[in-house]
Every structure is written in C-alpha cells, then in structure tokens.
PDB file of N, CA and C in Angstrom:
ATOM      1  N   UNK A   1    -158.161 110.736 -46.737  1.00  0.00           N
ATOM      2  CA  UNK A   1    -158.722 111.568 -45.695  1.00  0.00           C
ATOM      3  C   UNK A   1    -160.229 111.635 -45.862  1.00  0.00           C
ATOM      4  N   UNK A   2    -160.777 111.600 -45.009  1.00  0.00           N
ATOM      5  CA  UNK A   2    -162.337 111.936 -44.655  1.00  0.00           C
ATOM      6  C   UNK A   2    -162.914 113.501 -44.864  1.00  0.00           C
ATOM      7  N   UNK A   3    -163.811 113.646 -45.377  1.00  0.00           N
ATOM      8  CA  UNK A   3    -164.452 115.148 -45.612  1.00  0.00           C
ATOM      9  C   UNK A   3    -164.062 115.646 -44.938  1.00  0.00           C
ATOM     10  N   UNK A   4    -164.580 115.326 -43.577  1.00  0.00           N
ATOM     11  CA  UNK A   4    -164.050 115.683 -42.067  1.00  0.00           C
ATOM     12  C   UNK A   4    -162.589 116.194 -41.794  1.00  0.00           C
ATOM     13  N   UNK A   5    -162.091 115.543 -42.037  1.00  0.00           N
ATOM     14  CA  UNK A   5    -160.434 115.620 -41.828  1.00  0.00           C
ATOM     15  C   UNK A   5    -160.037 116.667 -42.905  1.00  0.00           C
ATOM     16  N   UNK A   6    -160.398 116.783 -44.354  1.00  0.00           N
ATOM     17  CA  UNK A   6    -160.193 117.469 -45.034  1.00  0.00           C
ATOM     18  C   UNK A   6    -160.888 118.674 -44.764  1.00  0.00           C
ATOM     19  N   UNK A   7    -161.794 118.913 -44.193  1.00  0.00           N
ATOM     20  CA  UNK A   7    -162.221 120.334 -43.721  1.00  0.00           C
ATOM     21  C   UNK A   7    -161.284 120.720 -42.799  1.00  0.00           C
ATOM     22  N   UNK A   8    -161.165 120.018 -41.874  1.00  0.00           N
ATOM     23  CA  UNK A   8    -159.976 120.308 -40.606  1.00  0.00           C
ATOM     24  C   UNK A   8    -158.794 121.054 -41.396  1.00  0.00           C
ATOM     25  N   UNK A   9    -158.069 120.435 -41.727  1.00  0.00           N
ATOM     26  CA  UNK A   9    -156.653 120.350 -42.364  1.00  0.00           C
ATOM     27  C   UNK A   9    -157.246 121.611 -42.879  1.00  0.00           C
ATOM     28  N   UNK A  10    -157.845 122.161 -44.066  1.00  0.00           N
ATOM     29  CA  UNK A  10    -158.304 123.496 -44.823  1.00  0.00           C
ATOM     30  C   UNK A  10    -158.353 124.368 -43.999  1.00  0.00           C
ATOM     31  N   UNK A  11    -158.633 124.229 -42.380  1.00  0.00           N
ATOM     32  CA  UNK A  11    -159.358 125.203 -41.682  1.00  0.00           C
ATOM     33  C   UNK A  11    -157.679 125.557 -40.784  1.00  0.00           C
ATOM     34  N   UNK A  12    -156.752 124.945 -40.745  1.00  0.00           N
ATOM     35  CA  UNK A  12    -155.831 125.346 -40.251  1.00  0.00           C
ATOM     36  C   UNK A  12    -155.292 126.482 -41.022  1.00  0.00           C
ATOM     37  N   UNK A  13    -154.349 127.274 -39.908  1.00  0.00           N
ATOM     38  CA  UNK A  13    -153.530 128.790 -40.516  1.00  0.00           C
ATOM     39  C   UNK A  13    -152.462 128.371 -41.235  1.00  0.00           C
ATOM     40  N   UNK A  14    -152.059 128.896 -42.047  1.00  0.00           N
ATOM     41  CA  UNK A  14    -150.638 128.401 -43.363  1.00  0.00           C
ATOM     42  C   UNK A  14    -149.696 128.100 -42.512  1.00  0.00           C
ATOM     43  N   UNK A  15    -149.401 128.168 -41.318  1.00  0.00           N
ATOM     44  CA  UNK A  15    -148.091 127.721 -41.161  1.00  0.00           C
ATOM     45  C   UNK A  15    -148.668 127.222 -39.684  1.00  0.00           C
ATOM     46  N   UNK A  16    -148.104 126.223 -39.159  1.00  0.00           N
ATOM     47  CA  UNK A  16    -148.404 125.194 -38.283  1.00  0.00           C
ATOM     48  C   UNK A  16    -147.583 124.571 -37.845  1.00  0.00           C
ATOM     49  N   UNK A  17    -147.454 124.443 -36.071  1.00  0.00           N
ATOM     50  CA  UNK A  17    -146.830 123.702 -35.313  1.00  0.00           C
ATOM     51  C   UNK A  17    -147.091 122.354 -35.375  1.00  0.00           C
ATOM     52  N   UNK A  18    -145.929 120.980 -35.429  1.00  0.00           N
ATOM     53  CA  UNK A  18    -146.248 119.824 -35.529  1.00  0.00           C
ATOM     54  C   UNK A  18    -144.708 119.547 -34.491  1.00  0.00           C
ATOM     55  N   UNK A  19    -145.654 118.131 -34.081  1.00  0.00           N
ATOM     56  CA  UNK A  19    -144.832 117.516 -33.366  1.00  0.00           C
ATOM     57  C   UNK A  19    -144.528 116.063 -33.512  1.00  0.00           C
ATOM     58  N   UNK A  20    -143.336 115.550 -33.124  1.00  0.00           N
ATOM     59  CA  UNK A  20    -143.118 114.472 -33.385  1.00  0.00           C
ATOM     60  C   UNK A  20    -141.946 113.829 -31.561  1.00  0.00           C
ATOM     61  N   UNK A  21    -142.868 112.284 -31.018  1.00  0.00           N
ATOM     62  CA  UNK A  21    -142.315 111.803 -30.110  1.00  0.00           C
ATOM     63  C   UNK A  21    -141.033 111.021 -30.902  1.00  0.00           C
ATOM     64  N   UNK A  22    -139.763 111.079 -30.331  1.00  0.00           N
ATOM     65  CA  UNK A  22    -138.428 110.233 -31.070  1.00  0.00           C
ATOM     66  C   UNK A  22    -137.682 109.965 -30.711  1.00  0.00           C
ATOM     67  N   UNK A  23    -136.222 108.733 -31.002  1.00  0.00           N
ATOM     68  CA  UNK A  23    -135.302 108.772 -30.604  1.00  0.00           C
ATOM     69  C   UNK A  23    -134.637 109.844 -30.421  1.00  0.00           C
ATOM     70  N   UNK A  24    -133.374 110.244 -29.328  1.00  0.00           N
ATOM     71  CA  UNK A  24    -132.502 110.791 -29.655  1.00  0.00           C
ATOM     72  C   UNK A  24    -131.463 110.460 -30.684  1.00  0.00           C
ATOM     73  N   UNK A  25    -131.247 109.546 -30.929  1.00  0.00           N
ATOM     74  CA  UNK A  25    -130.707 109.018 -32.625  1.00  0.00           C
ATOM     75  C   UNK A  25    -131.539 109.548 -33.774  1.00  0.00           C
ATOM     76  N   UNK A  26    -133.358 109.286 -33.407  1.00  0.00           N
ATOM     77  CA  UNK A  26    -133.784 109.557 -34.746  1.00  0.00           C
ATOM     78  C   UNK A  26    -133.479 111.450 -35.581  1.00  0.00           C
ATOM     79  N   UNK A  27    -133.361 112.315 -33.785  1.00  0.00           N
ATOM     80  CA  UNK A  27    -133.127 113.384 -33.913  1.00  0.00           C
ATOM     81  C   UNK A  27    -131.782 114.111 -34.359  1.00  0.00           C
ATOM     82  N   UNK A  28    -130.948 113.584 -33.883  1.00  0.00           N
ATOM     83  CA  UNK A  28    -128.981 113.653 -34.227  1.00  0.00           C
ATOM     84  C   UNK A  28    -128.855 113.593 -35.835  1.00  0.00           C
ATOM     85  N   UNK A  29    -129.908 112.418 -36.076  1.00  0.00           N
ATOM     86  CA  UNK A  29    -129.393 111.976 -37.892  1.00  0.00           C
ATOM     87  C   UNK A  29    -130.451 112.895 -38.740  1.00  0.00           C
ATOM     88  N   UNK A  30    -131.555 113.690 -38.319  1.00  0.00           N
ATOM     89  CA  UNK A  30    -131.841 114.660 -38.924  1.00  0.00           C
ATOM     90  C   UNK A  30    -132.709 113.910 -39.839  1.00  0.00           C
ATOM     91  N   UNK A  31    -133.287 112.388 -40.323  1.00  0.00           N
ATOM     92  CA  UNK A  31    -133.853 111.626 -40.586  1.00  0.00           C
ATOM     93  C   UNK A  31    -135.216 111.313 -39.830  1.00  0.00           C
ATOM     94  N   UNK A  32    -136.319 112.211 -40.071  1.00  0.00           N
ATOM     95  CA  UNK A  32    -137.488 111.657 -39.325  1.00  0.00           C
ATOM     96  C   UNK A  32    -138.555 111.002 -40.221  1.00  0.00           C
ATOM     97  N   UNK A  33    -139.190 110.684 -39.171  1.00  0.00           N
ATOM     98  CA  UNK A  33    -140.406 109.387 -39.849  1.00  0.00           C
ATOM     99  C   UNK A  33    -141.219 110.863 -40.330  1.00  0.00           C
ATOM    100  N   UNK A  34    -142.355 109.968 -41.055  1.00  0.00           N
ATOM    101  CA  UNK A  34    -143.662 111.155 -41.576  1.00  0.00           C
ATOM    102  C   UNK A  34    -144.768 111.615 -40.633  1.00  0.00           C
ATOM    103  N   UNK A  35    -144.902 110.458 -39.504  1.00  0.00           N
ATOM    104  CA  UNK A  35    -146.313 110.603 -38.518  1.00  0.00           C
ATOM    105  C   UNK A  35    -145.708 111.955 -37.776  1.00  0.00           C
ATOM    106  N   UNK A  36    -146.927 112.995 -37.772  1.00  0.00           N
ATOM    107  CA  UNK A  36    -146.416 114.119 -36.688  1.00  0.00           C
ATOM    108  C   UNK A  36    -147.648 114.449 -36.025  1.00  0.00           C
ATOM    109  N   UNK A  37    -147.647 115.072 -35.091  1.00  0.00           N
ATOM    110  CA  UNK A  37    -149.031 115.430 -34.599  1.00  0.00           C
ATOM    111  C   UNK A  37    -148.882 116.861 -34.405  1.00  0.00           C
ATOM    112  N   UNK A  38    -150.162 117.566 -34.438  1.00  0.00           N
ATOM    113  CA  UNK A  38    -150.506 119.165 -33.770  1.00  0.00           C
ATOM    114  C   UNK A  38    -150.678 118.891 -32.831  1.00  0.00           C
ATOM    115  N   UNK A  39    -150.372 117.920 -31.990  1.00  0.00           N
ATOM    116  CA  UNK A  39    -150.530 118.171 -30.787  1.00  0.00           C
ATOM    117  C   UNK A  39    -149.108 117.189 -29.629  1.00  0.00           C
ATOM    118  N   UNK A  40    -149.144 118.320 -28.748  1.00  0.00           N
ATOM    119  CA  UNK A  40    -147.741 118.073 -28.255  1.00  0.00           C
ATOM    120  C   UNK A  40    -148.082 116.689 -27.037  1.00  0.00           C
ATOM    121  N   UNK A  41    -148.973 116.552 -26.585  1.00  0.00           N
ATOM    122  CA  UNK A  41    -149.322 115.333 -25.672  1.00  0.00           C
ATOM    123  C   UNK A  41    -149.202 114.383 -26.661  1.00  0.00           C
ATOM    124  N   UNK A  42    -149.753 113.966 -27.689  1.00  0.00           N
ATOM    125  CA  UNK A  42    -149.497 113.235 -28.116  1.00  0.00           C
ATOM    126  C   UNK A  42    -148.278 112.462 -28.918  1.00  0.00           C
ATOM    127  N   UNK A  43    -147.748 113.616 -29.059  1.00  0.00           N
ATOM    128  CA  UNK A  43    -145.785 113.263 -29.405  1.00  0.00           C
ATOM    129  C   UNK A  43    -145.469 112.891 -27.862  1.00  0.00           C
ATOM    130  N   UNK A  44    -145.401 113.357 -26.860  1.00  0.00           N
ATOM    131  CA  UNK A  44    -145.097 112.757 -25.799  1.00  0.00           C
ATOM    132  C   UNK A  44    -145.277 111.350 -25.270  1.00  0.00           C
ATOM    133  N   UNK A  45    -146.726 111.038 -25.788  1.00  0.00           N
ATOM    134  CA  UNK A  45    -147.405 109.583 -25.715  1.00  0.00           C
ATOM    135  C   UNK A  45    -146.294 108.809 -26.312  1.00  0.00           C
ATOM    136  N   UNK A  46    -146.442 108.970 -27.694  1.00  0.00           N
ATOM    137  CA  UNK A  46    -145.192 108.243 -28.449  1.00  0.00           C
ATOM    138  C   UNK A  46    -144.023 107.800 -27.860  1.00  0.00           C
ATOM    139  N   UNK A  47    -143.297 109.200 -27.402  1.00  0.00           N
ATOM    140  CA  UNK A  47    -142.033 108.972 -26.502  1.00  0.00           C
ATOM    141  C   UNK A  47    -141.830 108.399 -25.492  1.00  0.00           C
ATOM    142  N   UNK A  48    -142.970 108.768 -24.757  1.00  0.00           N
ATOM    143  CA  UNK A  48    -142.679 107.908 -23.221  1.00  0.00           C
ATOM    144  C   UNK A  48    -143.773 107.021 -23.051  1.00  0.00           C
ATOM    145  N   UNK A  49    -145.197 106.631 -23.739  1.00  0.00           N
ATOM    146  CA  UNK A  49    -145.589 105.253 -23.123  1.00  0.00           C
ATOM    147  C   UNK A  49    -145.618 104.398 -24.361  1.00  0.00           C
ATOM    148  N   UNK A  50    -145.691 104.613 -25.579  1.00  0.00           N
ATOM    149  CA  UNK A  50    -145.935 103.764 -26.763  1.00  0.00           C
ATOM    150  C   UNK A  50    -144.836 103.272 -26.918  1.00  0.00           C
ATOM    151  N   UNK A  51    -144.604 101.706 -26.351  1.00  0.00           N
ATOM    152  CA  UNK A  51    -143.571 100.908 -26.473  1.00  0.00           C
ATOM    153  C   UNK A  51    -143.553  99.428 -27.491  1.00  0.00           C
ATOM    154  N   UNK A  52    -144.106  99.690 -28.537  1.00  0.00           N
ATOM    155  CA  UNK A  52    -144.418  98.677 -29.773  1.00  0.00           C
ATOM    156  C   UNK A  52    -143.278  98.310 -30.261  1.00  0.00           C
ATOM    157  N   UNK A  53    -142.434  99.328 -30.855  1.00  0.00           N
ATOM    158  CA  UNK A  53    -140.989  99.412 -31.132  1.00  0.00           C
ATOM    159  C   UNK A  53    -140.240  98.677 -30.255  1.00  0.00           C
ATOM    160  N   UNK A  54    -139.906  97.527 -30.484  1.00  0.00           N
ATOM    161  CA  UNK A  54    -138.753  96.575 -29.052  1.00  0.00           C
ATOM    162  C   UNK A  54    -137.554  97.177 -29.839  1.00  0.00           C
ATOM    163  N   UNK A  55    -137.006  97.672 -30.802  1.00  0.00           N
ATOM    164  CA  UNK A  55    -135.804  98.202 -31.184  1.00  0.00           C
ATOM    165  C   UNK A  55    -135.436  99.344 -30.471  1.00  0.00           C
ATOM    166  N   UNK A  56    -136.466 100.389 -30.143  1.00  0.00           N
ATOM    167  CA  UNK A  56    -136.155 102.086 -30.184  1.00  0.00           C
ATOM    168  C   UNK A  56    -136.958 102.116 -28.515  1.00  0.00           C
ATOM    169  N   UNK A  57    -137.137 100.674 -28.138  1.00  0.00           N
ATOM    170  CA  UNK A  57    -137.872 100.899 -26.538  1.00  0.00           C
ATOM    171  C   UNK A  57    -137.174 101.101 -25.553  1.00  0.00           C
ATOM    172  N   UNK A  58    -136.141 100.843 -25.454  1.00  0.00           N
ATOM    173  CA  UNK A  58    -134.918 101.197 -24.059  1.00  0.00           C
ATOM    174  C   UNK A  58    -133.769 102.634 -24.701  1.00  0.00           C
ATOM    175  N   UNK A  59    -134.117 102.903 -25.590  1.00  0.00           N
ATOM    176  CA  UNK A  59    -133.666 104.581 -26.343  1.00  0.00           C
ATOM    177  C   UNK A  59    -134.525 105.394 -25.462  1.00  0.00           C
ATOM    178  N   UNK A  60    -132.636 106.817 -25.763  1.00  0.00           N
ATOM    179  CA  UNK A  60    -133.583 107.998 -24.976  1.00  0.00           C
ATOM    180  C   UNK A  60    -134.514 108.245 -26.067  1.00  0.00           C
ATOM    181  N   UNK A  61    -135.697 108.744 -25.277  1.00  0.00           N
ATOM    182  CA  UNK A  61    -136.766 109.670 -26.393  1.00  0.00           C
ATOM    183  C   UNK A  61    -136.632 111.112 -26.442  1.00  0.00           C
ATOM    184  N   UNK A  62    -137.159 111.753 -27.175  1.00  0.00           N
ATOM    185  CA  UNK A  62    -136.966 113.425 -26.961  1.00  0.00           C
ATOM    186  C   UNK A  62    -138.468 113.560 -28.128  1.00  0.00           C
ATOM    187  N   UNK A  63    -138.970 114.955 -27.497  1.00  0.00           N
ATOM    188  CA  UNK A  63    -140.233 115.788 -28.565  1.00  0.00           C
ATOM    189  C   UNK A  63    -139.061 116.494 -29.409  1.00  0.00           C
ATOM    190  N   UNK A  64    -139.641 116.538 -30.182  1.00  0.00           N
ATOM    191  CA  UNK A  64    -139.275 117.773 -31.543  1.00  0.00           C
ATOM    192  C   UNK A  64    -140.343 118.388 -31.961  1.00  0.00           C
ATOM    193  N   UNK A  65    -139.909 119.501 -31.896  1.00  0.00           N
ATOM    194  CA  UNK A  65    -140.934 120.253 -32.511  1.00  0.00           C
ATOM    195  C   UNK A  65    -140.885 121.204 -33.579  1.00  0.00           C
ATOM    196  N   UNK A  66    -141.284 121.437 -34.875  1.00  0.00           N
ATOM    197  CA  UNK A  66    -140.674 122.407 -36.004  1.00  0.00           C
ATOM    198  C   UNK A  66    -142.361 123.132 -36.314  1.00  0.00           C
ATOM    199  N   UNK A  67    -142.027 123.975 -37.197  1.00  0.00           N
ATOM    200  CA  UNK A  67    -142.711 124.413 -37.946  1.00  0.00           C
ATOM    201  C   UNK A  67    -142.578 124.964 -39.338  1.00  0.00           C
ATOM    202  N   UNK A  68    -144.014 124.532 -39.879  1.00  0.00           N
ATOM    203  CA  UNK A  68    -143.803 124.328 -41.320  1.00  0.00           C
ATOM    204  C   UNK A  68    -145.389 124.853 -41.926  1.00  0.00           C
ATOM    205  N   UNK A  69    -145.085 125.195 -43.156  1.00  0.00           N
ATOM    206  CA  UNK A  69    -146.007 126.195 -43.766  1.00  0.00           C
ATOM    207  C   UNK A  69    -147.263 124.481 -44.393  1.00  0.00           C
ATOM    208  N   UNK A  70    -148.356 125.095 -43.748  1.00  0.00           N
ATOM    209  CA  UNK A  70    -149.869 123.925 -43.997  1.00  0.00           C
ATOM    210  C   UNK A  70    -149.514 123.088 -45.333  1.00  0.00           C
ATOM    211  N   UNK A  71    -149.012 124.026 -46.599  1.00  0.00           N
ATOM    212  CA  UNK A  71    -148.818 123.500 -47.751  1.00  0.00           C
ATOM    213  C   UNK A  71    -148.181 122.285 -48.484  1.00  0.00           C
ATOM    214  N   UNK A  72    -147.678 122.508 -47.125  1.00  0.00           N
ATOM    215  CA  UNK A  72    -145.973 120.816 -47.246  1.00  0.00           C
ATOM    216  C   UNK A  72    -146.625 119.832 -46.410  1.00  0.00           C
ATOM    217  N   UNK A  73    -147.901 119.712 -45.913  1.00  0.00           N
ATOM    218  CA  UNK A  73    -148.485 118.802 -45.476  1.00  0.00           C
ATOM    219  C   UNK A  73    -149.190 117.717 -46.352  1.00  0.00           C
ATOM    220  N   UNK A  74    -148.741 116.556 -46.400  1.00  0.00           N
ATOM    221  CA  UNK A  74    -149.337 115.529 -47.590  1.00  0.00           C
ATOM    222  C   UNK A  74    -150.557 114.975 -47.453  1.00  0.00           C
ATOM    223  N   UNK A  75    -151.149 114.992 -45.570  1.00  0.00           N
ATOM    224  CA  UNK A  75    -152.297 114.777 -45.587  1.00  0.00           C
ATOM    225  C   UNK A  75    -152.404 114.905 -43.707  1.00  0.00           C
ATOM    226  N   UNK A  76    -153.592 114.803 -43.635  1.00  0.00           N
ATOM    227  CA  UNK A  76    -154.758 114.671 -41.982  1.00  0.00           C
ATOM    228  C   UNK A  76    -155.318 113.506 -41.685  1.00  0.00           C
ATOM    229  N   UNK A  77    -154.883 112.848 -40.712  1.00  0.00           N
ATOM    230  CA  UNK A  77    -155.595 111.869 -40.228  1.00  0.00           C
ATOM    231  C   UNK A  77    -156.003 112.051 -38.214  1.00  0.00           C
ATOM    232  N   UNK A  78    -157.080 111.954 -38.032  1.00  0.00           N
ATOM    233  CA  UNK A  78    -157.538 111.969 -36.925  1.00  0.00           C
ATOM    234  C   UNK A  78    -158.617 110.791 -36.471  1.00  0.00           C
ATOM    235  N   UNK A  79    -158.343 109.201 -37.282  1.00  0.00           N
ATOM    236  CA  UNK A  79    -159.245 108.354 -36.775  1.00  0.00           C
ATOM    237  C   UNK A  79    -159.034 107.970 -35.436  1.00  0.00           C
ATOM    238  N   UNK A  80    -157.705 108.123 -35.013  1.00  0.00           N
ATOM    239  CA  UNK A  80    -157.182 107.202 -33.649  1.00  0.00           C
ATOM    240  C   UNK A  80    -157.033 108.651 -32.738  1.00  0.00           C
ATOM    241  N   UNK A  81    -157.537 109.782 -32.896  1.00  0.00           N
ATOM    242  CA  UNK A  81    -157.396 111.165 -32.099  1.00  0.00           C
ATOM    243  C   UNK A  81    -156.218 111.294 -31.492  1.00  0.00           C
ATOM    244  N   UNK A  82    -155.327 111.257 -32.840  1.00  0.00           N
ATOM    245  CA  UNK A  82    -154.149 111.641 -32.648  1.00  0.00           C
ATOM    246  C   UNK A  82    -153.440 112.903 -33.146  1.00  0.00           C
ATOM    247  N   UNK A  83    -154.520 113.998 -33.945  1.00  0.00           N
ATOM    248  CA  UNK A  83    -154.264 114.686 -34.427  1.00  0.00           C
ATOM    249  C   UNK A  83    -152.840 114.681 -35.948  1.00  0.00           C
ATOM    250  N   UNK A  84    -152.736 113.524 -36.442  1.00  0.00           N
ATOM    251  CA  UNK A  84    -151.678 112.888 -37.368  1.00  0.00           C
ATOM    252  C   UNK A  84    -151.722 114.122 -38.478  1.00  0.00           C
ATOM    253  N   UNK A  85    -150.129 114.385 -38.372  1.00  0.00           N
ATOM    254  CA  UNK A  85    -149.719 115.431 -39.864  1.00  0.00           C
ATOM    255  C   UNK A  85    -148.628 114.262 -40.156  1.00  0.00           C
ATOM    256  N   UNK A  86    -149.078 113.776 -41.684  1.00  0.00           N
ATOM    257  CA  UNK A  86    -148.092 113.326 -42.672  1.00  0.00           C
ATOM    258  C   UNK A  86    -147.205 114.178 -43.260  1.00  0.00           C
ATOM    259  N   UNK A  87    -145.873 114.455 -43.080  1.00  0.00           N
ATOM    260  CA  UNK A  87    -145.097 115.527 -43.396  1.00  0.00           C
ATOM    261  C   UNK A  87    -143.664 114.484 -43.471  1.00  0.00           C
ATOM    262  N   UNK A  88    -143.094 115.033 -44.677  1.00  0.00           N
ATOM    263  CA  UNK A  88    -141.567 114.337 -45.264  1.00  0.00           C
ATOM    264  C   UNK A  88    -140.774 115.851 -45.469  1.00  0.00           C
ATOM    265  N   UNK A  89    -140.144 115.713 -44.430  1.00  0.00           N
ATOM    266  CA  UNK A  89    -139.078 117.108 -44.399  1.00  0.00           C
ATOM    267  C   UNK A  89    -138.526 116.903 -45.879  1.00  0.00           C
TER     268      UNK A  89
END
C-alpha cells in the first residue's frame, strides 16, 4: 500500500461496509474471493459489466454486502479507483 492508501484505510471508522460484485454460486457456497470494495457501484461494475471471466460470464451475478470491523482488513488499494478492501472471511 501507498502512504496514501495507508492514511485512507487508518482514517476509516472500525467497522466498515464492503462490497463484493458475484456469482450467485460464488454466494450459495459461502466461499468468496478477497477483492471487496467500499463502494457499492463498483461491486456492481464487477457484476454486470466486467466480463474477463468467460467461466462466471453468462452466471447470475448478485452484490453482497457484509460488514466487518476495519481490523480484519489485510490491506487498501485504490490505484485503479476502485476503492479495493482485501478481506478473507
């Protein structure tokens, strides 16, 4: 993480909304990836236009959204202004 990013991340409140764009499979099996975002447009992006994935591209998508205390966050990334929380439930 960047100074930058690491000030960010510090400056958030202990417990924090994150979001994640996903299969409805990835959601059923209770198995999610680590990329999450604070921000809910951008889990949406994921779901409905980011079609890189030719496996998970004709899957329903669904947002999820949880919340979780700042502390269980492994790190901040915001180079691609995606607002990225690395988080492993």
């Amino acid at each position: 993480m960047s100074k930058k990013e690491l000030k960010y991340l510090k400056e958030l409140p202990p417990v924090i909304t994150i979001y994640r764009g996903m299969t409805e499979e990835e959601l059923l099996s209770g198995q999610f990836g680590i990329s999450w975002s604070l921000k809910k447009n951008v889990a949406i992006f994921f779901a409905e236009t980011y079609s890189r994935n030719s496996s998970t591209h004709k899957l329903k998508k669904v947002i999820h959204k949880i919340t979780i205390n700042k502390s269980k966050v492994i790190a901040y990334f915001n180079g691609r202004k995606e607002f990225e929380i690395i988080y492993i439930k």
